[in-house]
Structure formats: C-alpha cells, structure tokens
C-alpha atoms as a PDB file:
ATOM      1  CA  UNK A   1      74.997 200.314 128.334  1.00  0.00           C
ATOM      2  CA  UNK A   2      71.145 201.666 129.165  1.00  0.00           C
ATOM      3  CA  UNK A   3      68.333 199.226 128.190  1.00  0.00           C
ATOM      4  CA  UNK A   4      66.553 201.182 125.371  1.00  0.00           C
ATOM      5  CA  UNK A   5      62.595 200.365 126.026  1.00  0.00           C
ATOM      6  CA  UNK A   6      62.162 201.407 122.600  1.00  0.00           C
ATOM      7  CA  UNK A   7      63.209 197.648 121.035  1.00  0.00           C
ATOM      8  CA  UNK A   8      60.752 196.261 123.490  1.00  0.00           C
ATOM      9  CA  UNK A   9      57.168 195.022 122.888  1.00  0.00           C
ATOM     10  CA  UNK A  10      54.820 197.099 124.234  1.00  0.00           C
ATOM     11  CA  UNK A  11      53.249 194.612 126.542  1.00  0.00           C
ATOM     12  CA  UNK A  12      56.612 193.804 127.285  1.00  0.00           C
ATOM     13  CA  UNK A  13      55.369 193.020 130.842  1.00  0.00           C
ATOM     14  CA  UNK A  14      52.775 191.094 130.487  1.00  0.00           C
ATOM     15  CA  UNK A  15      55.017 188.799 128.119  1.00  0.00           C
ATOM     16  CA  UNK A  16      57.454 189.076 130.849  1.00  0.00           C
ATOM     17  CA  UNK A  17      55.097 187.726 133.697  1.00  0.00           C
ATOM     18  CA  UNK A  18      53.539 184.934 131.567  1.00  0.00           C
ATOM     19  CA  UNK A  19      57.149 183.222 131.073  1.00  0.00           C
ATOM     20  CA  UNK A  20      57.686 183.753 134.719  1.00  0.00           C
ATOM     21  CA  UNK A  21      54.728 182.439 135.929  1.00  0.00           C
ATOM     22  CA  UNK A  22      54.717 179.461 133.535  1.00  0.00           C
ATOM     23  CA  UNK A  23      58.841 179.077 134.914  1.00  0.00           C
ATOM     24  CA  UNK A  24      56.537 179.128 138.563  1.00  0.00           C
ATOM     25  CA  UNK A  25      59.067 181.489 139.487  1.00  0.00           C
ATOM     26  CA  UNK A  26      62.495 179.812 138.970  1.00  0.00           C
ATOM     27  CA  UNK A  27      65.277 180.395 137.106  1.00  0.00           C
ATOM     28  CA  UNK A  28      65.892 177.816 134.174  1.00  0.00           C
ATOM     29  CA  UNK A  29      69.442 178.086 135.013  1.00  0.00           C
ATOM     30  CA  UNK A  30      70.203 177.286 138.270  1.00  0.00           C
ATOM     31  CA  UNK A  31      67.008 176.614 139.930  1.00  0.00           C
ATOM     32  CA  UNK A  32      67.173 179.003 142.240  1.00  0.00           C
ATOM     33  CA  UNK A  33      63.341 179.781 143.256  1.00  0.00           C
ATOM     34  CA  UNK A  34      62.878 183.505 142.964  1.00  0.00           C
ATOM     35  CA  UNK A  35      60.130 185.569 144.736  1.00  0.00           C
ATOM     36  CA  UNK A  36      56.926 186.571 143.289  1.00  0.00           C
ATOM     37  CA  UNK A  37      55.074 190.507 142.883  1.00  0.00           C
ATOM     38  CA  UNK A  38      54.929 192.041 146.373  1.00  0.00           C
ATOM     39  CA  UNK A  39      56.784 189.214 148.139  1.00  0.00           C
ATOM     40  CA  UNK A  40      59.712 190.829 149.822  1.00  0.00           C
ATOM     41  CA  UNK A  41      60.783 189.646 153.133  1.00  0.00           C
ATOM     42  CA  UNK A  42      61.370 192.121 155.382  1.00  0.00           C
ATOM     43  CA  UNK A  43      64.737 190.254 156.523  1.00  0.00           C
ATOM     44  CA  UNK A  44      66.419 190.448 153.202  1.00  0.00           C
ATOM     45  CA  UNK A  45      68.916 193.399 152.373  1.00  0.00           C
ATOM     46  CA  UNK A  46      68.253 194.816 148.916  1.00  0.00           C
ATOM     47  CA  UNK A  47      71.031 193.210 147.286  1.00  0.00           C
ATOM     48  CA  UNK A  48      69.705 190.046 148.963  1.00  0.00           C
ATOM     49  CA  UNK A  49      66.351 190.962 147.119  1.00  0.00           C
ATOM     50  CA  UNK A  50      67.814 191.480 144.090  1.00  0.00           C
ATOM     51  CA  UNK A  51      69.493 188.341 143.319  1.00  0.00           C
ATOM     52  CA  UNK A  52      66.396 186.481 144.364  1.00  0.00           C
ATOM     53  CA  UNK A  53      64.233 188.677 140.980  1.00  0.00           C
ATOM     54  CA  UNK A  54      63.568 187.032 138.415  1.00  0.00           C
ATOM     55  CA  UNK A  55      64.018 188.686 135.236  1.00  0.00           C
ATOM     56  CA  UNK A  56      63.050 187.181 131.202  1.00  0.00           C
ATOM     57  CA  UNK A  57      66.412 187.173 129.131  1.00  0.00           C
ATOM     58  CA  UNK A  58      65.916 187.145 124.927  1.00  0.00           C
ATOM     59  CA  UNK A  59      68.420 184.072 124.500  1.00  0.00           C
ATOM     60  CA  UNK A  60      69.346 185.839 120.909  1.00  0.00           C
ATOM     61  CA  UNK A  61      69.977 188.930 122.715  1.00  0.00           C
ATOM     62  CA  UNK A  62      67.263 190.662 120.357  1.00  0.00           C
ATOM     63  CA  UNK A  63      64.165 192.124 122.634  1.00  0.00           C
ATOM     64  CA  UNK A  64      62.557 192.608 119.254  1.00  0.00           C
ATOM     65  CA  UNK A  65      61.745 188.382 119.484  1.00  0.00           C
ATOM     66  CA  UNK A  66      59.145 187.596 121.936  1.00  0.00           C
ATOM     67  CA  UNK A  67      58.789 184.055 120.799  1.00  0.00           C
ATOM     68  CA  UNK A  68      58.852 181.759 123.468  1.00  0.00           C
ATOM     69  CA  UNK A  69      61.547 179.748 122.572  1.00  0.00           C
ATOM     70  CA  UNK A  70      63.263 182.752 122.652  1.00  0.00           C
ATOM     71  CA  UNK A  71      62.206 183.692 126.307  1.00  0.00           C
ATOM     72  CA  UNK A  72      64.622 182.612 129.122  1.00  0.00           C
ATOM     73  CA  UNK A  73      63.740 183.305 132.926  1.00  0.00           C
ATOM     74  CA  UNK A  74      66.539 183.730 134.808  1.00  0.00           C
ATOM     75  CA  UNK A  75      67.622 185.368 138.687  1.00  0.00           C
ATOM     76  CA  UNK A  76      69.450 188.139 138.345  1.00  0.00           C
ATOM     77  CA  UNK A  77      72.915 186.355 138.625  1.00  0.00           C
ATOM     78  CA  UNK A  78      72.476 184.335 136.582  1.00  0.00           C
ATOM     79  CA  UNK A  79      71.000 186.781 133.634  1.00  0.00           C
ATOM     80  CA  UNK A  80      74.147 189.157 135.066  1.00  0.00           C
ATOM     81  CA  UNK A  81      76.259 186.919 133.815  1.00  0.00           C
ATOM     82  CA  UNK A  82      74.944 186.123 130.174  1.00  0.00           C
ATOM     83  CA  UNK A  83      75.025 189.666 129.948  1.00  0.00           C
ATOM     84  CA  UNK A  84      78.526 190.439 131.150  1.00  0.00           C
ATOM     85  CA  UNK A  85      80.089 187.363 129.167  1.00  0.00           C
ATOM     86  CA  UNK A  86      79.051 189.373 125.823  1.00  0.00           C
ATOM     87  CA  UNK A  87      77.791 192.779 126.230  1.00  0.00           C
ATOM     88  CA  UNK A  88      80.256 193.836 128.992  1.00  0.00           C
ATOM     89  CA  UNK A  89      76.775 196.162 129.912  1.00  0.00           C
ATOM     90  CA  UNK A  90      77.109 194.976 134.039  1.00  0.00           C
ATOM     91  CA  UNK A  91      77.611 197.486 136.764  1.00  0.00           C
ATOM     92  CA  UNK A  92      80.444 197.096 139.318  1.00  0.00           C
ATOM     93  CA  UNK A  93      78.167 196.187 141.927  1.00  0.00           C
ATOM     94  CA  UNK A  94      76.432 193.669 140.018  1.00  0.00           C
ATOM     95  CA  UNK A  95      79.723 192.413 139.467  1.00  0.00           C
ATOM     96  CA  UNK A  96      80.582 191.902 143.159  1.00  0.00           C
ATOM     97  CA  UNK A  97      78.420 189.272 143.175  1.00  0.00           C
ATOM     98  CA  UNK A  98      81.218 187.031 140.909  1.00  0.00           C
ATOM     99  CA  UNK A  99      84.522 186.103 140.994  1.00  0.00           C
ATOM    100  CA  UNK A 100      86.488 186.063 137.552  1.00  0.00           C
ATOM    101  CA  UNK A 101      89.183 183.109 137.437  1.00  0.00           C
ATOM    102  CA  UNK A 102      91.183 182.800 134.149  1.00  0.00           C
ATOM    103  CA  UNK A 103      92.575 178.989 133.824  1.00  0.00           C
ATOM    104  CA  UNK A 104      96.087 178.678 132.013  1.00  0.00           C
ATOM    105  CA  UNK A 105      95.192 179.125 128.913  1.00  0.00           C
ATOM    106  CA  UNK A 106      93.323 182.610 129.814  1.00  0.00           C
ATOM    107  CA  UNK A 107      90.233 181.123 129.423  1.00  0.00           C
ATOM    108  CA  UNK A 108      87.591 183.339 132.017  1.00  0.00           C
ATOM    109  CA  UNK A 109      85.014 181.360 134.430  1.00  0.00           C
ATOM    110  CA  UNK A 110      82.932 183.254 135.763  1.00  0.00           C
ATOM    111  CA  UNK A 111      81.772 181.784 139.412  1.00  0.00           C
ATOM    112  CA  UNK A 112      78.737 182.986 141.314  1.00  0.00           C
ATOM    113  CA  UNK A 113      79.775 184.416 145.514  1.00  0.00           C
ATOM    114  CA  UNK A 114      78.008 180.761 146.440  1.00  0.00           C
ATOM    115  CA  UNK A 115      77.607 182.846 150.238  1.00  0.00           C
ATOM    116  CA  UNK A 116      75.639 185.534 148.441  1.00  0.00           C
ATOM    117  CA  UNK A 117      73.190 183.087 146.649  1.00  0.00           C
ATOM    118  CA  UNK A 118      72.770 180.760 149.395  1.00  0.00           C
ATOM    119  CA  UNK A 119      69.222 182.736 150.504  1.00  0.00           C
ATOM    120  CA  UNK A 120      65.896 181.180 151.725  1.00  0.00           C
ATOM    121  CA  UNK A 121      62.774 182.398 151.964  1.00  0.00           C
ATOM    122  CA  UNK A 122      59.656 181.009 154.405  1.00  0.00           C
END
C-alpha cells in the first residue's frame, strides 16, 4: 500500500525531526540507538542502514494528527512491524527481517532476526 503524502502535514519533516531529536535518536520501542542526518558508516550494507533509521509512526495510524502524544519514533523494525500487524502494507524484504511463529492457539508473534539487529556503530 503507497504512503499517500497528501494526508501529511506539510512540514511533515520538520515535525518528523523534532520528535526524533527530542527521542535523541532512539527508538521508544526497543532502544535501539539509530543514526542521525548524514551519519552512514561506510561499513554498513544498506539493509544494515536501514534498520538502524529512525522513522516517526502516528500511534492512531492517522498522519492527519501531529500531536505529540500521537508521535512515536521508532527504527525501522520496529515501525515494520506495527505496520505489518494491521495494515499488511510491508514489502517482502522488509519482511525478511522477522520470523512469524503462530503458538497453538494460532496466535502470530512476530520476532525480530536478533543477528540482523545486533549492529553498532563508533
């Protein structure tokens, strides 16, 4: 499903970077710490650089609400899988990065690839 830039505030991106700067650059999630404009090691892979961006997810799933409360930074896994669990919207390679496990009563867990998320950066 394309993202349609229509629903979003113009200054989208400046609302954006305030909520990641204020997050200092780490998803609320998981904690991962992501990497900042123009940081990109030259050692990392772009999938590698990928999962290490931090993106701003609208916890209502409406990108007409910029309140803040509303505002949710989050590496790309992690948003990936908000996004997967109900908008099935998530490419196959973003899926890769997961592994689907359905317990006995066919309940799905989604799991991160722990060796794909295990990245540092000096």
């Amino acid at each position: 499903m394309p993202i349609n830039r229509q629903r979003y505030a113009d200054n989208w991106s400046d609302i954006a970077l305030s909520v990641k700067e204020a997050a200092l650059w780490r998803c609320r999630h998981c904690g991962k710490q992501c990497l900042r404009p123009g940081e990109k090691p030259s050692n990392l892979t772009r999938s590698e650089w990928t999962m290490a961006t931090l993106s701003v997810h609208h916890a209502n799933f409406m990108p007409e609400d910029n309140r803040l409360e509303n505002l949710i930074p989050l590496c790309t896994p992690c948003h990936i899988a908000v996004h997967g669990g109900r908008n099935g919207n998530v490419s196959p390679g973003q899926l890769s990065l997961f592994s689907y496990i359905y317990d006995e009563n066919g309940v799905l867990t989604i799991i991160p690839n722990i060796h794909l998320f295990s990245l540092t950066f000096s």
